[in-house]
Protein backbone atom coordinates (compact mmCIF):
# COMPACT_ATOMS: atom_id res chain seq x y z
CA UNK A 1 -30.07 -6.30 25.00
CA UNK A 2 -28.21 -6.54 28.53
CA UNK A 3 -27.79 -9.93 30.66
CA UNK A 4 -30.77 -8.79 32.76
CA UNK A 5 -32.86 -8.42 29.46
CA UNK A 6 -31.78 -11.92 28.56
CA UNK A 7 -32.36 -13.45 31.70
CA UNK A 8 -35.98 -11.78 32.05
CA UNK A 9 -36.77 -13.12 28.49
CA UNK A 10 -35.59 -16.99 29.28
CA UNK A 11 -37.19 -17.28 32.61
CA UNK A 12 -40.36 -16.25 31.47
CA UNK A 13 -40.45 -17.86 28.13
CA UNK A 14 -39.86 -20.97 30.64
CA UNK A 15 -42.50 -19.91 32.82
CA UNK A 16 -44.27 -19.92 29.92
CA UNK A 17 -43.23 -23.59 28.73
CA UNK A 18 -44.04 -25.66 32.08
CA UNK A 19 -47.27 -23.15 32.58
CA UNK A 20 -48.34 -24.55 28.77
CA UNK A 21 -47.34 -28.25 28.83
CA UNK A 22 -49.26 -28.40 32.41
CA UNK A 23 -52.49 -25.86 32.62
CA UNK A 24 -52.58 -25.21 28.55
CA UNK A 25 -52.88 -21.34 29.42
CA UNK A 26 -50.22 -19.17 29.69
CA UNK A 27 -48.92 -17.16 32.78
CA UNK A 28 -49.70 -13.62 33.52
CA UNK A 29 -46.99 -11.43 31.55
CA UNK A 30 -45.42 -9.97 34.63
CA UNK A 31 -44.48 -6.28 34.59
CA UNK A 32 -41.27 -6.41 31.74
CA UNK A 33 -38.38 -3.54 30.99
CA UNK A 34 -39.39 -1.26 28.38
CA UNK A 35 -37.27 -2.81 25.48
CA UNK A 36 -40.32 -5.58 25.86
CA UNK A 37 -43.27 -3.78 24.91
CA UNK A 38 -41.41 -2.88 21.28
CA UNK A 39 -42.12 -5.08 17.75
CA UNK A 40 -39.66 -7.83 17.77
CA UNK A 41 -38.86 -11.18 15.95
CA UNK A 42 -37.71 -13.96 18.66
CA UNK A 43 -37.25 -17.76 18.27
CA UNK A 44 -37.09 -20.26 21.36
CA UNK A 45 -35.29 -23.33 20.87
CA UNK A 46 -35.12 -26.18 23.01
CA UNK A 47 -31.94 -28.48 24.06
CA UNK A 48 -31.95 -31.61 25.62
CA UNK A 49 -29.57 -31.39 28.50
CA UNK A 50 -26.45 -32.91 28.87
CA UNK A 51 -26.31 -33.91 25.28
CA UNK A 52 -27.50 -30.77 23.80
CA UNK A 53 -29.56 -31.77 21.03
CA UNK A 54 -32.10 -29.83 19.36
CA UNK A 55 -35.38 -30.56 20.87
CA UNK A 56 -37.39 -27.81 19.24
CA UNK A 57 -37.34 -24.11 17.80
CA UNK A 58 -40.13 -22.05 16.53
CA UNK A 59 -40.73 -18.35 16.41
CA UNK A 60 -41.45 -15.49 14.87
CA UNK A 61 -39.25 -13.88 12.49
CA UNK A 62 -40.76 -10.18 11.78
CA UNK A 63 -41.24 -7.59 14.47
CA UNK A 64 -44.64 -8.03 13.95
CA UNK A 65 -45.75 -8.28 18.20
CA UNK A 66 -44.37 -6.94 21.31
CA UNK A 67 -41.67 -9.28 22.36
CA UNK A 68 -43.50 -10.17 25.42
CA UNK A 69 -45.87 -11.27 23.06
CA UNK A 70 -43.92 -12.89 20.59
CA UNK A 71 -42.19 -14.59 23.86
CA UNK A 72 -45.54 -15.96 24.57
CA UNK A 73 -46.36 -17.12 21.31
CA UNK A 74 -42.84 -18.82 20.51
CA UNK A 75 -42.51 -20.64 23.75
CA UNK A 76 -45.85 -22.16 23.54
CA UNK A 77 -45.18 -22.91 20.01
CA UNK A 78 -41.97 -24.86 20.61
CA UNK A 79 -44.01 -27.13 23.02
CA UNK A 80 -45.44 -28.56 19.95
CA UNK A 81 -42.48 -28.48 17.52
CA UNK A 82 -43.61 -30.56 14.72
CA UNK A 83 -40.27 -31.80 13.79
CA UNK A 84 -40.82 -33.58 17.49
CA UNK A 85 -43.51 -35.28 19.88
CA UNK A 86 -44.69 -32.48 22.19
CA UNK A 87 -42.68 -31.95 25.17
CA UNK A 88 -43.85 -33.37 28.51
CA UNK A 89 -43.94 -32.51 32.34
CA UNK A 90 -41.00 -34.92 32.88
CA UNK A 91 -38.58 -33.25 30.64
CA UNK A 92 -38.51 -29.94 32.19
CA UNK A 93 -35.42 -30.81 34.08
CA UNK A 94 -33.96 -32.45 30.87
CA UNK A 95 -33.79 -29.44 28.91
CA UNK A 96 -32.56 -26.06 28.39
CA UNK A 97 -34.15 -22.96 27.19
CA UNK A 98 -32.58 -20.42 24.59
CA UNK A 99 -34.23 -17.47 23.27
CA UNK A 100 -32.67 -15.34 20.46
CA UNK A 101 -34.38 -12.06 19.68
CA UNK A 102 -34.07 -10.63 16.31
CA UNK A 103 -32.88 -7.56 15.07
CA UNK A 104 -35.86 -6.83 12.02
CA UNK A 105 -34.15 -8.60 8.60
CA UNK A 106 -33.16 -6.57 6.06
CA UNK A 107 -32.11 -7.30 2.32
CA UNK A 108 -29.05 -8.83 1.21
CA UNK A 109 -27.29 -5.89 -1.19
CA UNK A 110 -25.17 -8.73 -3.84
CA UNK A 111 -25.77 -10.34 -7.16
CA UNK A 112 -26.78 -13.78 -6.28
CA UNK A 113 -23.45 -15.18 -6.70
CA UNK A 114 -21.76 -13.00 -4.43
CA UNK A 115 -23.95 -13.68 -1.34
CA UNK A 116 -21.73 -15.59 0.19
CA UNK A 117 -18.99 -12.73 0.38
CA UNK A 118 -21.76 -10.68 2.23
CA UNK A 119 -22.47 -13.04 4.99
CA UNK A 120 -21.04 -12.62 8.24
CA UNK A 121 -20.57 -16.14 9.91
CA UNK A 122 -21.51 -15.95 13.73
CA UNK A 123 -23.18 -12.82 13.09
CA UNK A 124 -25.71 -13.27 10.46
CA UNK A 125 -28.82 -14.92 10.83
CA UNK A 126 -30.55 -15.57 6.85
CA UNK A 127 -34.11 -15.38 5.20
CA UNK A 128 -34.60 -16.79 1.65
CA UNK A 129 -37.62 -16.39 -0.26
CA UNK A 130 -39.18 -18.01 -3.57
CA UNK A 131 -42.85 -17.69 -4.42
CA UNK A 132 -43.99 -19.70 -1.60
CA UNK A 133 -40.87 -20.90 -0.27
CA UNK A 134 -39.35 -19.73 2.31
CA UNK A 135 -36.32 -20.68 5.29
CA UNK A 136 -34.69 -19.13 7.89
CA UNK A 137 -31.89 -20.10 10.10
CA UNK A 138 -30.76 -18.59 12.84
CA UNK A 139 -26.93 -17.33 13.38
CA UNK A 140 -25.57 -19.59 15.72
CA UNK A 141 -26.91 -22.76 13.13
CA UNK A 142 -23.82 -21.65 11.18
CA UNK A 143 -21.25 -21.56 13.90
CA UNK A 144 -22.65 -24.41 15.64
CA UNK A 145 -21.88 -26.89 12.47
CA UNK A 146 -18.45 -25.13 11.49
CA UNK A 147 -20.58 -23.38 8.36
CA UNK A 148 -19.17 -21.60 5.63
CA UNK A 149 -21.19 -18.89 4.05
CA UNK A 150 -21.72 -21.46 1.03
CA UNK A 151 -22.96 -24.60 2.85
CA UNK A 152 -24.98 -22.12 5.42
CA UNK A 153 -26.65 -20.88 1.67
CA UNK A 154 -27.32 -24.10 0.68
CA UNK A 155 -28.43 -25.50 4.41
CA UNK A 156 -30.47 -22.11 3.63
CA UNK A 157 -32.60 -23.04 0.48
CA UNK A 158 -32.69 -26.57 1.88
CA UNK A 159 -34.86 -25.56 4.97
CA UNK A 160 -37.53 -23.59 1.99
CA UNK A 161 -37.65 -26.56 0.34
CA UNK A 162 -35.16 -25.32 -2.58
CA UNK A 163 -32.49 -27.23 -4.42
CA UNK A 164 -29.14 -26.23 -2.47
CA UNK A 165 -27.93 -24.39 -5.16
CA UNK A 166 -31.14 -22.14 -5.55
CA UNK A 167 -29.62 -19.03 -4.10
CA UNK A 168 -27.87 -18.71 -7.01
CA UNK A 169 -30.57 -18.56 -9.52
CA UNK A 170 -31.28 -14.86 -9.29
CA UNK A 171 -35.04 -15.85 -8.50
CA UNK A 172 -34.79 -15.57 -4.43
CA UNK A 173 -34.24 -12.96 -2.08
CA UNK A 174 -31.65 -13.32 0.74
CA UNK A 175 -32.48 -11.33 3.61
CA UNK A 176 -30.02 -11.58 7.28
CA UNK A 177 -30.33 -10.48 10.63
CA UNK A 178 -28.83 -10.49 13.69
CA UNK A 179 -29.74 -12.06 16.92
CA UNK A 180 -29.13 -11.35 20.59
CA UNK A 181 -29.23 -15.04 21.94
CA UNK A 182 -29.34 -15.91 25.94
CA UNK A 183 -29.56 -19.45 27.20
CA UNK A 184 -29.95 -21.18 30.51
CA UNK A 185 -26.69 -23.44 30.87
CA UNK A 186 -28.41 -26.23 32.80
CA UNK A 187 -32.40 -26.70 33.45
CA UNK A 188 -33.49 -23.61 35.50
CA UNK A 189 -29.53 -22.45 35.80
CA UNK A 190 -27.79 -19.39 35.16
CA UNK A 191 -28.58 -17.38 32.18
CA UNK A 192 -25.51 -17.15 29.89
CA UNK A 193 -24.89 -14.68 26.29
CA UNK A 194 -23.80 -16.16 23.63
């Protein structure tokens, strides 16, 4: 994905935000580059601006929809973050809106001890599955709290609702990904890659 892909994706997945939180429908999709009508997995997370703290992220991990789709669907989603109270009119200027879209996860190749020498810090988003359980966290979770591959695991298996050390059981699957991640830099600013 180019800048101009990225800054078509987080203007309208803000479009789509303020449209939510103040008509509950969503906007017309407007006419979108090719590269938007393909399957993709996308998250949208929310920061609170100046301090930049997590405010909400939701999406959909599988290239399941068209991203335009899954653009709509995550951004209305991450209105109503559980982990938060739903966002409001009056924080639209007090936030910033990221979108990472996902390249489609694929399986970890290691004995489950020797995941961590497989992960790519920066690059690799992870998956972990159990039964029931299952996590993911996004690449730049790992850079943005100076992770190693072993605390990212165990941050990992955490978010599933594991024991930290689960990964190494031999009972989960890992799976990783990569993300192409655009954010605005202040409310309604420019569009930056990260």
């Amino acid at each position: 994905m180019n800048l101009s892909d990225g800054e078509f994706a987080v203007k309208f997945a803000r479009k789509t935000i303020e449209t939510w939180v103040s008509e509950k429908r969503t906007p017309e999709k407007p006419k979108a580059p090719e590269l938007f009508k393909e399957k993709s997995g996308v998250f949208t997370t929310l920061h609170t601006y100046p301090s930049r703290e997590l405010r909400g992220c939701i999406g959909l991990p599988y290239p399941r929809k068209p991203l335009i789709d899954a653009i709509i669907e995550s951004a209305v989603s991450v209105t109503e973050d559980p982990r938060f109270p739903k966002l409001e009119e009056n924080e639209f200027d007090k936030i910033v809106v990221e979108v990472s879209v996902l390249t489609p996860p694929e399986k970890v190749g290691a004995k489950p001890g020797e995941y961590p020498k497989k992960i790519k810090i920066g690059e690799d988003g992870l998956i972990i599955t159990k039964g029931f359980h299952s996590g993911l966290l996004l690449p730049q979770v790992a850079t943005e709290n100076n992770f190693d591959a072993e605390r990212f695991l165990e941050c990992l298996c955490w978010k599933a609702g594991l024991a930290k050390d689960e990964w190494k059981s031999g009972e989960c699957e890992v799976f990783r990904f990569h993300a192409h991640i655009f954010s605005e830099e202040k409310p309604n600013g420019k569009i930056i890659k990260k």
